[in-house]
PDB file of N, CA and C in Angstrom:
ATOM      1  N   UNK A   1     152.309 104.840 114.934  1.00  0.00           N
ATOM      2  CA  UNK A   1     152.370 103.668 115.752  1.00  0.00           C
ATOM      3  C   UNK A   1     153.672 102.954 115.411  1.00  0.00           C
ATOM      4  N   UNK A   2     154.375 102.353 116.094  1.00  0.00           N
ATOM      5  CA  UNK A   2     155.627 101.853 116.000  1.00  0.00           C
ATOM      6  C   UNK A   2     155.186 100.478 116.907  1.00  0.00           C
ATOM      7  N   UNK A   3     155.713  99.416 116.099  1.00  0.00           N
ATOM      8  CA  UNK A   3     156.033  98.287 116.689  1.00  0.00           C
ATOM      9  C   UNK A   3     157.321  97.487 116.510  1.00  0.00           C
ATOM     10  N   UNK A   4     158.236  96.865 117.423  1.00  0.00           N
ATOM     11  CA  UNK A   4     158.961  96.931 117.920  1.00  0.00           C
ATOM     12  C   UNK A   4     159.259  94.958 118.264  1.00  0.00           C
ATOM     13  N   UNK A   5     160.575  94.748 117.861  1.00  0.00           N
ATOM     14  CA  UNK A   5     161.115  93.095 118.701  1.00  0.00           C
ATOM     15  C   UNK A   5     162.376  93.289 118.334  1.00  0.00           C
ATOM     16  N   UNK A   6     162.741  92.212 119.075  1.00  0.00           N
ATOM     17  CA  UNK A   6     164.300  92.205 119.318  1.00  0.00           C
ATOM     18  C   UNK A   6     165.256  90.793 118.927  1.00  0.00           C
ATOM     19  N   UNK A   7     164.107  90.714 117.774  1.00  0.00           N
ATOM     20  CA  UNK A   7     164.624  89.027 117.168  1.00  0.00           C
ATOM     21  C   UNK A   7     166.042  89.479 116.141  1.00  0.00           C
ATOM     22  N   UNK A   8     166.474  88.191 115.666  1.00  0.00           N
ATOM     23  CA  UNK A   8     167.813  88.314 114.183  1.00  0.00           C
ATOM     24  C   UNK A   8     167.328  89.863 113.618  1.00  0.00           C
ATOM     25  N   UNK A   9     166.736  90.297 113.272  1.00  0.00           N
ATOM     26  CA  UNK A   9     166.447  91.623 112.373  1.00  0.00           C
ATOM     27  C   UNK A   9     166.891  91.186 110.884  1.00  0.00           C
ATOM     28  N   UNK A  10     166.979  92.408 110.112  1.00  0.00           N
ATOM     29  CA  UNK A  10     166.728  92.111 108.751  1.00  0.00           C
ATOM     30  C   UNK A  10     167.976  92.942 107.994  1.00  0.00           C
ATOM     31  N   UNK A  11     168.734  92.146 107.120  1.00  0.00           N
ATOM     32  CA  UNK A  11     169.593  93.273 106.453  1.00  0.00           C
ATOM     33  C   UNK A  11     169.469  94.425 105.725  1.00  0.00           C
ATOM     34  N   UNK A  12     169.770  95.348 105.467  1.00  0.00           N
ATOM     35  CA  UNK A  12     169.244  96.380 104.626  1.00  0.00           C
ATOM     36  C   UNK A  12     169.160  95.763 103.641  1.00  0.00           C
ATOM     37  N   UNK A  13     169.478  95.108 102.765  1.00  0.00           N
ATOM     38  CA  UNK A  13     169.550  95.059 101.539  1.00  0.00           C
ATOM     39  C   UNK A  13     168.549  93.989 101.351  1.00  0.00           C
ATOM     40  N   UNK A  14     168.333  93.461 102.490  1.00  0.00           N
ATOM     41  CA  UNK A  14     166.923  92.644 102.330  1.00  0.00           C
ATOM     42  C   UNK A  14     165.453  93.287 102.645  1.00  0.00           C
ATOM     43  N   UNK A  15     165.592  94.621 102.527  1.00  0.00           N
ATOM     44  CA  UNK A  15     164.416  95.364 103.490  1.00  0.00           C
ATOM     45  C   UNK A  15     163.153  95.370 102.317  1.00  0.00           C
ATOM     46  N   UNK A  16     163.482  95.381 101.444  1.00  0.00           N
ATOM     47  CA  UNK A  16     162.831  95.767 100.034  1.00  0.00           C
ATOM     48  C   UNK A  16     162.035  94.444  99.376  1.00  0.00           C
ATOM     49  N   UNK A  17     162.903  93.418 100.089  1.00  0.00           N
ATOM     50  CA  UNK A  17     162.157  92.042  99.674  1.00  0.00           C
ATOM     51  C   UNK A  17     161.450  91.579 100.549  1.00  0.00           C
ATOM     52  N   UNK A  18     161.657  91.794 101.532  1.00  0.00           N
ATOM     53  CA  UNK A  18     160.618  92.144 102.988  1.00  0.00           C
ATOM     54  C   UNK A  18     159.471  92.379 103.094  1.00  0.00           C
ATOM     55  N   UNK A  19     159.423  93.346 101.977  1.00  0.00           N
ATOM     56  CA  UNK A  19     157.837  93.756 102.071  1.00  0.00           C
ATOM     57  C   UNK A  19     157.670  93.692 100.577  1.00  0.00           C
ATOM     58  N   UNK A  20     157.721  92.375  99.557  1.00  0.00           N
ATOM     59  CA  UNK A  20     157.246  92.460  98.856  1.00  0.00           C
ATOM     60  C   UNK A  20     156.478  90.745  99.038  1.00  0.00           C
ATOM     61  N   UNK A  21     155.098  90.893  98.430  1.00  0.00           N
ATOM     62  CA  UNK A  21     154.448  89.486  98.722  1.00  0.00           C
ATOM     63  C   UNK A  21     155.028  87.834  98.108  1.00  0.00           C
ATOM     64  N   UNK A  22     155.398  87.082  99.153  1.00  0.00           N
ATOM     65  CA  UNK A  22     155.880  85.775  98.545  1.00  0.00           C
ATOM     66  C   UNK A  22     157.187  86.033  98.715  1.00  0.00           C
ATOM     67  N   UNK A  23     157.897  86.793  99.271  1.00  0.00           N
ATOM     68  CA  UNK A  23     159.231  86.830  99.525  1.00  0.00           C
ATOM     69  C   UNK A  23     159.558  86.581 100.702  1.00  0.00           C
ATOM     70  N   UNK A  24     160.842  85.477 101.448  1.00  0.00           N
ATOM     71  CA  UNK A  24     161.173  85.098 102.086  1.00  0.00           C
ATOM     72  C   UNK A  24     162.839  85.666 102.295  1.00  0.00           C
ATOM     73  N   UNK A  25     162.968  86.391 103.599  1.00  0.00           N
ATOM     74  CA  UNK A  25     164.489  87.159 103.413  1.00  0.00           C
ATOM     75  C   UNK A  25     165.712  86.382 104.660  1.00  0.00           C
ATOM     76  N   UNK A  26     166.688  86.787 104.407  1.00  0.00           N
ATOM     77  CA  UNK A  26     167.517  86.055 105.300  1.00  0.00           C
ATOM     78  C   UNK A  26     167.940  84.738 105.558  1.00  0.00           C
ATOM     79  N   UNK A  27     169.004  83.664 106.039  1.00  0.00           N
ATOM     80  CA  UNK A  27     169.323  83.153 106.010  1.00  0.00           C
ATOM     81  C   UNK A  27     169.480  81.950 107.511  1.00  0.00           C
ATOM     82  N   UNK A  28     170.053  80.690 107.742  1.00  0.00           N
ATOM     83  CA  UNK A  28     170.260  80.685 108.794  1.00  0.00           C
ATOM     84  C   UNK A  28     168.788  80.281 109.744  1.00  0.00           C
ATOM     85  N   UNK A  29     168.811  80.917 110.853  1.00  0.00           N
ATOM     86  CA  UNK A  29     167.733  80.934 111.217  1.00  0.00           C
ATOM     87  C   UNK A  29     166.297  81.319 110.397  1.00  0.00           C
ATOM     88  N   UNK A  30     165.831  82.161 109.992  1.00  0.00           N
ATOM     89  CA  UNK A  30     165.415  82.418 109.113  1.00  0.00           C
ATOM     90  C   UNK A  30     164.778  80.905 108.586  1.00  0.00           C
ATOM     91  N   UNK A  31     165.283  80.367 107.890  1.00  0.00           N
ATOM     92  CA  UNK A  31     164.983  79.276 106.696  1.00  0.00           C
ATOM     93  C   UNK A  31     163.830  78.127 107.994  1.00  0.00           C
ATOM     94  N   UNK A  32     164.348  78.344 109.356  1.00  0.00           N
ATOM     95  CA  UNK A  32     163.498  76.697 109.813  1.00  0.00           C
ATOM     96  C   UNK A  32     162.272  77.261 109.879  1.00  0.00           C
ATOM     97  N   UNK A  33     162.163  78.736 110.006  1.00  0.00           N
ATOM     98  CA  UNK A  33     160.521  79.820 110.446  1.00  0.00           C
ATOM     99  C   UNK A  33     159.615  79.205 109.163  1.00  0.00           C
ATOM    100  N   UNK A  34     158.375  79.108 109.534  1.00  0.00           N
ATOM    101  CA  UNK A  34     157.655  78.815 108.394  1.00  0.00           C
ATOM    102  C   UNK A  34     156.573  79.938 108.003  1.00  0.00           C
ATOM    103  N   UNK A  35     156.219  80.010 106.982  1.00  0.00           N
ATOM    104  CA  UNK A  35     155.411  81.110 106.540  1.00  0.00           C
ATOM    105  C   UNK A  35     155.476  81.527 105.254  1.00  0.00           C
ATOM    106  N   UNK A  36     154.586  82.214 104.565  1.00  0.00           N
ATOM    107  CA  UNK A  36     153.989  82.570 103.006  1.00  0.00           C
ATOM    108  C   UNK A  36     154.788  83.477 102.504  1.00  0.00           C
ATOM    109  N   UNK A  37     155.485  84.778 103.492  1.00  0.00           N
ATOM    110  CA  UNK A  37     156.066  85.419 103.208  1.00  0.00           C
ATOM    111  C   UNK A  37     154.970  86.785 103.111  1.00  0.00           C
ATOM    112  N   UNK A  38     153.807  86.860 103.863  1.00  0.00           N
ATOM    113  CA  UNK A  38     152.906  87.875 103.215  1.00  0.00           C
ATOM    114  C   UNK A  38     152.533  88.599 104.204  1.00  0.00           C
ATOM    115  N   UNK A  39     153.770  88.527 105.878  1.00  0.00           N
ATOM    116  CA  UNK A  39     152.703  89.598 106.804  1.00  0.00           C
ATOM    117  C   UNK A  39     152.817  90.762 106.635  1.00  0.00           C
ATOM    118  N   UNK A  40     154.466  91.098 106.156  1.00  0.00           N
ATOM    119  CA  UNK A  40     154.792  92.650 106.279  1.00  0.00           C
ATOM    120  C   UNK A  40     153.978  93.196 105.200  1.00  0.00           C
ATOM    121  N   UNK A  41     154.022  92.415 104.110  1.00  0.00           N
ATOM    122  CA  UNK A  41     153.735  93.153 102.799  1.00  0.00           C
ATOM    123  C   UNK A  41     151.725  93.205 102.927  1.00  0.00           C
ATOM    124  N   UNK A  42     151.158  92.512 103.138  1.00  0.00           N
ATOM    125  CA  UNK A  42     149.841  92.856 103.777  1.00  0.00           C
ATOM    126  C   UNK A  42     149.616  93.642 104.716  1.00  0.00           C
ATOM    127  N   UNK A  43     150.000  94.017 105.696  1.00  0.00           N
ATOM    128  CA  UNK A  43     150.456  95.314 106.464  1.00  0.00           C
ATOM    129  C   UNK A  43     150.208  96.304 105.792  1.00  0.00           C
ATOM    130  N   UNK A  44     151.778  96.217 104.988  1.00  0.00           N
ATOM    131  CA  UNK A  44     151.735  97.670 104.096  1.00  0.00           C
ATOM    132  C   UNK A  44     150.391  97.748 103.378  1.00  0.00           C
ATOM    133  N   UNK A  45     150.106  96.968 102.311  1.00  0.00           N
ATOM    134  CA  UNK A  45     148.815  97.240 101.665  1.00  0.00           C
ATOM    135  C   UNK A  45     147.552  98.072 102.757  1.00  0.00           C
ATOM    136  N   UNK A  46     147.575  97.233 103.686  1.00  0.00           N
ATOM    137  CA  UNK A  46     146.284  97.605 104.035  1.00  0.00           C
ATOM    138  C   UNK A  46     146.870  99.145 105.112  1.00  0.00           C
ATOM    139  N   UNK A  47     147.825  99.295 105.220  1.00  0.00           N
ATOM    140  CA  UNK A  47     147.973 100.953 105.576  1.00  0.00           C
ATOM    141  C   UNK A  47     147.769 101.825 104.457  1.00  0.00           C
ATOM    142  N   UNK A  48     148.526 101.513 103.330  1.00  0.00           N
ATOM    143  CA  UNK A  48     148.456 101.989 102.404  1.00  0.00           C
ATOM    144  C   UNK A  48     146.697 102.444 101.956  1.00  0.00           C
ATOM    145  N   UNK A  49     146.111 101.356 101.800  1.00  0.00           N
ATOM    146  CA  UNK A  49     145.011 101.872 101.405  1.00  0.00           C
ATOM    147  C   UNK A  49     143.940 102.712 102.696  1.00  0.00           C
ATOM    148  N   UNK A  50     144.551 103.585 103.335  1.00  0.00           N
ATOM    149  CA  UNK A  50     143.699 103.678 103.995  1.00  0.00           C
ATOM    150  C   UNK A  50     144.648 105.318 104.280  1.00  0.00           C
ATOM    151  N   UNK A  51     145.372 105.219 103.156  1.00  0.00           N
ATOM    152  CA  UNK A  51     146.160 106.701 103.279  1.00  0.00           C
ATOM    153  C   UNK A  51     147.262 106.677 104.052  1.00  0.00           C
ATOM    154  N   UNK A  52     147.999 105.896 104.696  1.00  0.00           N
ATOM    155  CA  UNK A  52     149.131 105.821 105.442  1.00  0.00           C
ATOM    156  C   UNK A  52     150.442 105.414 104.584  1.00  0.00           C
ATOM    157  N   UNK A  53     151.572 104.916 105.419  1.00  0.00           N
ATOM    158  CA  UNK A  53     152.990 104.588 105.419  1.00  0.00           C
ATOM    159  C   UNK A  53     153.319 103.406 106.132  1.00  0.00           C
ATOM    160  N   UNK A  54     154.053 103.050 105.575  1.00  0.00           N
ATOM    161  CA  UNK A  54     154.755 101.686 106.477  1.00  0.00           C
ATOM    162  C   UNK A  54     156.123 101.642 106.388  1.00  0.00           C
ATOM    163  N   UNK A  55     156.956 102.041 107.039  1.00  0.00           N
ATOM    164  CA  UNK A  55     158.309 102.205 106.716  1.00  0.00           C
ATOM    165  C   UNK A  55     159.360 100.873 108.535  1.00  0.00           C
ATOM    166  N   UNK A  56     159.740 100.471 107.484  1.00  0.00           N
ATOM    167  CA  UNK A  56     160.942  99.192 108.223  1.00  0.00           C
ATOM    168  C   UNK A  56     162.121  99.758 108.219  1.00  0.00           C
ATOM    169  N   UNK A  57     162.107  99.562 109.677  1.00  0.00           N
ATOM    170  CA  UNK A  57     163.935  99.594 110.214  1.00  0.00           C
ATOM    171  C   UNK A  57     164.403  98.451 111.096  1.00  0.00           C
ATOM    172  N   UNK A  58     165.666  98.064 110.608  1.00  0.00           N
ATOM    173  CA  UNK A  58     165.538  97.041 111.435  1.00  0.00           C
ATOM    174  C   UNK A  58     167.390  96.650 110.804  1.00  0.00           C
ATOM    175  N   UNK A  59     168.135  96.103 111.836  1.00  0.00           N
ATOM    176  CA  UNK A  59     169.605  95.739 112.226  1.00  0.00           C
ATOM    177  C   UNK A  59     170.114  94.407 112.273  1.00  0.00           C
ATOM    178  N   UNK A  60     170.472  93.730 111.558  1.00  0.00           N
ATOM    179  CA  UNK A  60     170.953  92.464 111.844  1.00  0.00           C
ATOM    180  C   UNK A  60     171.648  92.079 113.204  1.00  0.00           C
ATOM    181  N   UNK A  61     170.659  90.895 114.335  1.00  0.00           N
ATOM    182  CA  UNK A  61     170.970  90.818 115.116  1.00  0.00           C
ATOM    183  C   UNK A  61     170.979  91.826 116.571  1.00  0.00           C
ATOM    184  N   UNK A  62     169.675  93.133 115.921  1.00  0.00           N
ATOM    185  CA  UNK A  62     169.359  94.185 116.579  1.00  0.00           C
ATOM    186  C   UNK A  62     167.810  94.130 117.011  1.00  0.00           C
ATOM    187  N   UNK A  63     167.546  93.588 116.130  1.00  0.00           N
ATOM    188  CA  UNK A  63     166.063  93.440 115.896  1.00  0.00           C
ATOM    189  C   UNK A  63     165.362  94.277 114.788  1.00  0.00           C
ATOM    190  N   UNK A  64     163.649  94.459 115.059  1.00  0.00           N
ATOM    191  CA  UNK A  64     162.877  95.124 113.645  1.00  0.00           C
ATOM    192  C   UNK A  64     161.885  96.480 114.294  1.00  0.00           C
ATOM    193  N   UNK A  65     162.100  97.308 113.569  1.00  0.00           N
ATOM    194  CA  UNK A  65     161.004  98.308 114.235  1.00  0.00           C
ATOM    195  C   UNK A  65     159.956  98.668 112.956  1.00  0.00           C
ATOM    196  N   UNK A  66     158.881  98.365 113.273  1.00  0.00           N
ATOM    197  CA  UNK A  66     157.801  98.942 111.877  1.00  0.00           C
ATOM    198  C   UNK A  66     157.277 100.096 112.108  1.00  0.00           C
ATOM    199  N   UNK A  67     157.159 101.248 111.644  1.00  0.00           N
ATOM    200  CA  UNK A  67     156.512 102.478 112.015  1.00  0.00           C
ATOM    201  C   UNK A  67     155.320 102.476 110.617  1.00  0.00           C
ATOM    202  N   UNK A  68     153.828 102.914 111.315  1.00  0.00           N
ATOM    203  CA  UNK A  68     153.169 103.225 110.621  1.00  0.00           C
ATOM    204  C   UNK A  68     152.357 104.626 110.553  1.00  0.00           C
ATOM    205  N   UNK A  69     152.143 105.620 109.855  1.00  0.00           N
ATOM    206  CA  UNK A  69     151.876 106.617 110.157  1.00  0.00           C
ATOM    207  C   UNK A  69     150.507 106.853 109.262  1.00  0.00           C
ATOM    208  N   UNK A  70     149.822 107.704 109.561  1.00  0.00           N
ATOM    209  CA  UNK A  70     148.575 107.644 109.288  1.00  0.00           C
ATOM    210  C   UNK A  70     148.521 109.220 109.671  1.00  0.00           C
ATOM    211  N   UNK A  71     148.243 109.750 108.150  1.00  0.00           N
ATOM    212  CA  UNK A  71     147.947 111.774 108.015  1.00  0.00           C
ATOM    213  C   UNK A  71     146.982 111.755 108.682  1.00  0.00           C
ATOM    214  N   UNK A  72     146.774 112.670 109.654  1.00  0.00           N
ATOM    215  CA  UNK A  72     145.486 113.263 110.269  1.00  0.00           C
ATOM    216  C   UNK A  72     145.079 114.295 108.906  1.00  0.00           C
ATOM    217  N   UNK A  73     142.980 114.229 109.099  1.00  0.00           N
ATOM    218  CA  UNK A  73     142.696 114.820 107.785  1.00  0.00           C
ATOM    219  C   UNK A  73     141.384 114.993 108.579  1.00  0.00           C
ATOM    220  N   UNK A  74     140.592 115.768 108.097  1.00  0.00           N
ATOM    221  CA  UNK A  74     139.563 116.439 108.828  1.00  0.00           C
ATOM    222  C   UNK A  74     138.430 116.800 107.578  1.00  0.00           C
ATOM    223  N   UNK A  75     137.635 116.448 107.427  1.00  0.00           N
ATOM    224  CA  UNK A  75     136.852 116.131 105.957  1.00  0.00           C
ATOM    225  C   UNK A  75     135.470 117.274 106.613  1.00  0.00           C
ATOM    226  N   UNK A  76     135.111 118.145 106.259  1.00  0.00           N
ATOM    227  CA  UNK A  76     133.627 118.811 106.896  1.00  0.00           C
ATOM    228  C   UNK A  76     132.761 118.830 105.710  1.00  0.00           C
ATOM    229  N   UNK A  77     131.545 118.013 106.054  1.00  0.00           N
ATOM    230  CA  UNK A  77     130.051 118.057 105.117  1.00  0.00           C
ATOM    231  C   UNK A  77     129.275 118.843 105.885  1.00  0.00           C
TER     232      UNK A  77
END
């Protein structure tokens, strides 16, 4: 699943603080947005625990794309 906007985007070098909880990235615009800092990184967790990926791409002034992927797995009792 990929989701997708076309806001400021995120620098690379901020991608990592992005998705860590309580972290606030970027500058500028950025600073008037209000928030905890905990959607991406709750995201990830809860893909994570459920066997998936959460991987961020995203361009300064390009916007953000989140891809989440989720292994197909086939369990027989």
């Amino acid at each position: 699943m990929e989701v997708a906007d076309t806001g400021i985007g995120i620098a690379e070098d901020d991608i990592e603080g992005a998705l860590t909880p309580f972290t606030q990235v970027g500058g500028g615009v950025a600073e008037r947005e209000e928030g905890a800092g905990l959607g991406l990184p709750l995201a990830k967790s809860l893909v994570e625990l459920h066997g998936g990926t959460l991987e961020l791409h995203s361009s300064m002034c390009a916007g953000t794309v989140v891809v989440i992927i989720f292994s197909a797995s086939c369990s027989v009792t």
